[in-house]
C-alpha atoms as a PDB file:
ATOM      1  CA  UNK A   1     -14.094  -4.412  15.174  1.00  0.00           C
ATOM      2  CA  UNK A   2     -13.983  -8.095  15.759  1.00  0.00           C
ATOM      3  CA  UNK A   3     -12.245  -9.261  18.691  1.00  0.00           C
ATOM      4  CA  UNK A   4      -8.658 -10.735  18.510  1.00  0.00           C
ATOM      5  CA  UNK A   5      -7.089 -10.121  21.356  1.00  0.00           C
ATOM      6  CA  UNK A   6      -8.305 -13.312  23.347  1.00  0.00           C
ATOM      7  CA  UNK A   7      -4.428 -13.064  24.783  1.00  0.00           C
ATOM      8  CA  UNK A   8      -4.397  -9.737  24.812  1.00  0.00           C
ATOM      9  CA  UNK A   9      -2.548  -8.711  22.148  1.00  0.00           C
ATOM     10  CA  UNK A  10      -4.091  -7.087  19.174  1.00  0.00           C
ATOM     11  CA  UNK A  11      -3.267  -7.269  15.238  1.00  0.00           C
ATOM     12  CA  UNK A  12      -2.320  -4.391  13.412  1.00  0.00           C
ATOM     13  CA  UNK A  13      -5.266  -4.255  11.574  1.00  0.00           C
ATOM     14  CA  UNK A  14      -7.177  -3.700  14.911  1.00  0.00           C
ATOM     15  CA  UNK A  15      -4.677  -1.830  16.649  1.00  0.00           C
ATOM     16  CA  UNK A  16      -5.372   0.867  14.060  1.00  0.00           C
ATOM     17  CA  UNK A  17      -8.804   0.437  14.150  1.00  0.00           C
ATOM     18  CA  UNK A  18      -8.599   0.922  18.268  1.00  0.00           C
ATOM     19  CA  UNK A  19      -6.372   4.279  17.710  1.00  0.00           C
ATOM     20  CA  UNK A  20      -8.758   5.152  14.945  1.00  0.00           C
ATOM     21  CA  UNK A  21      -5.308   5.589  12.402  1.00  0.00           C
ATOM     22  CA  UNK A  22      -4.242   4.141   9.459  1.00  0.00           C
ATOM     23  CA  UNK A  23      -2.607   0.914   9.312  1.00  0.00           C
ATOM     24  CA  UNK A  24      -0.089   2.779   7.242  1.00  0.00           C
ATOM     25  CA  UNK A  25       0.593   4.605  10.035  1.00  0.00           C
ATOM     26  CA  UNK A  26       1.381   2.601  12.304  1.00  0.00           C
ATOM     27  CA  UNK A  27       3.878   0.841   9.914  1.00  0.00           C
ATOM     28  CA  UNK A  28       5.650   4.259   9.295  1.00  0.00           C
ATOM     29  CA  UNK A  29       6.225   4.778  12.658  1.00  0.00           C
ATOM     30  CA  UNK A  30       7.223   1.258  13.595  1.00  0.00           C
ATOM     31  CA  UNK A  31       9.718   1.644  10.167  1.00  0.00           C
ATOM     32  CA  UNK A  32      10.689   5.289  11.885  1.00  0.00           C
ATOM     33  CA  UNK A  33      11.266   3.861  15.562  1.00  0.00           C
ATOM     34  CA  UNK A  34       8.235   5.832  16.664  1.00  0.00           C
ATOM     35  CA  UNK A  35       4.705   4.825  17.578  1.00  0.00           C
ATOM     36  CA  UNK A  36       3.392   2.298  20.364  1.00  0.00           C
ATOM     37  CA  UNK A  37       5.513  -0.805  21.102  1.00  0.00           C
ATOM     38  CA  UNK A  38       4.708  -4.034  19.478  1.00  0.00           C
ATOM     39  CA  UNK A  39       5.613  -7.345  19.652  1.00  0.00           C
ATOM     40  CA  UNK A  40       7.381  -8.609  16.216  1.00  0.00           C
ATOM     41  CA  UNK A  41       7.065 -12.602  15.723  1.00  0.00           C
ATOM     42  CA  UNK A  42       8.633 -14.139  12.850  1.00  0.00           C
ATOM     43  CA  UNK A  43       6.829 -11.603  10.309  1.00  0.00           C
ATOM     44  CA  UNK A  44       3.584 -10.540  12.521  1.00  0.00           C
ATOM     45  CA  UNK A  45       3.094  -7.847  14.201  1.00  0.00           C
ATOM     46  CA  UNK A  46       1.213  -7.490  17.498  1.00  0.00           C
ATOM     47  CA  UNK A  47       0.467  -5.013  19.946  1.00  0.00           C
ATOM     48  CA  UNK A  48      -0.784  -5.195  23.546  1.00  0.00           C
ATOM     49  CA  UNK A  49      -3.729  -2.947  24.155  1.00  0.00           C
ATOM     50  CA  UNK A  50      -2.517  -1.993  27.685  1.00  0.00           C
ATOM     51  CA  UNK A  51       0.631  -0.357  25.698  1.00  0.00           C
ATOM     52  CA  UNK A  52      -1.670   1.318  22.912  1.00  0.00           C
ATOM     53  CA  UNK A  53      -3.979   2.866  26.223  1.00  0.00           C
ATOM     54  CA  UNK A  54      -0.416   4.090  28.140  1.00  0.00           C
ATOM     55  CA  UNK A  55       0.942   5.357  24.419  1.00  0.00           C
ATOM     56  CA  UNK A  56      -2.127   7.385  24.487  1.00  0.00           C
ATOM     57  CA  UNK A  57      -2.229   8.580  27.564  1.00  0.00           C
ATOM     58  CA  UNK A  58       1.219   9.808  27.407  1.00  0.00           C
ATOM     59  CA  UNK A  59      -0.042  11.953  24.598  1.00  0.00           C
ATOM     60  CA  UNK A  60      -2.167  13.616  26.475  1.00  0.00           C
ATOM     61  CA  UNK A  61      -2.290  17.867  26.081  1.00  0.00           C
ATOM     62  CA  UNK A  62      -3.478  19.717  28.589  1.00  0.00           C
ATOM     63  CA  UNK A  63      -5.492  22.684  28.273  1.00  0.00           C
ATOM     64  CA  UNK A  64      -6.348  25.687  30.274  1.00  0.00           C
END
């Protein structure tokens, strides 16, 4: 994964790459209202890696 997030925010190409999904997964969530937050300008799509590491984490199941 190449490194686009000199500013910290990601593509969705890479943000799916980072969650190990499918972009079209992401895209059905964002068109659902689920998913990680992102940042919409004009037509792209970004997200912040800090919020893709807190989605996660709030995803967490524990066990035991």
């Amino acid at each position: 994964m190449t490194n686009d997030s000199k500013d910290g925010y990601l593509s969705e190409t890479h943000a799916a790459e980072y969650l190990s999904l499918s972009k079209k997964s992401l895209q059905r969530w964002r068109f659902n209202r689920q998913g990680p937050p992102y940042v919409k300008l004009m037509k792209t799509i970004r997200y912040r890696r800090e919020d893709l590491d807190h989605w996660m984490k709030e995803r967490i199941v524990p066990t035991g």
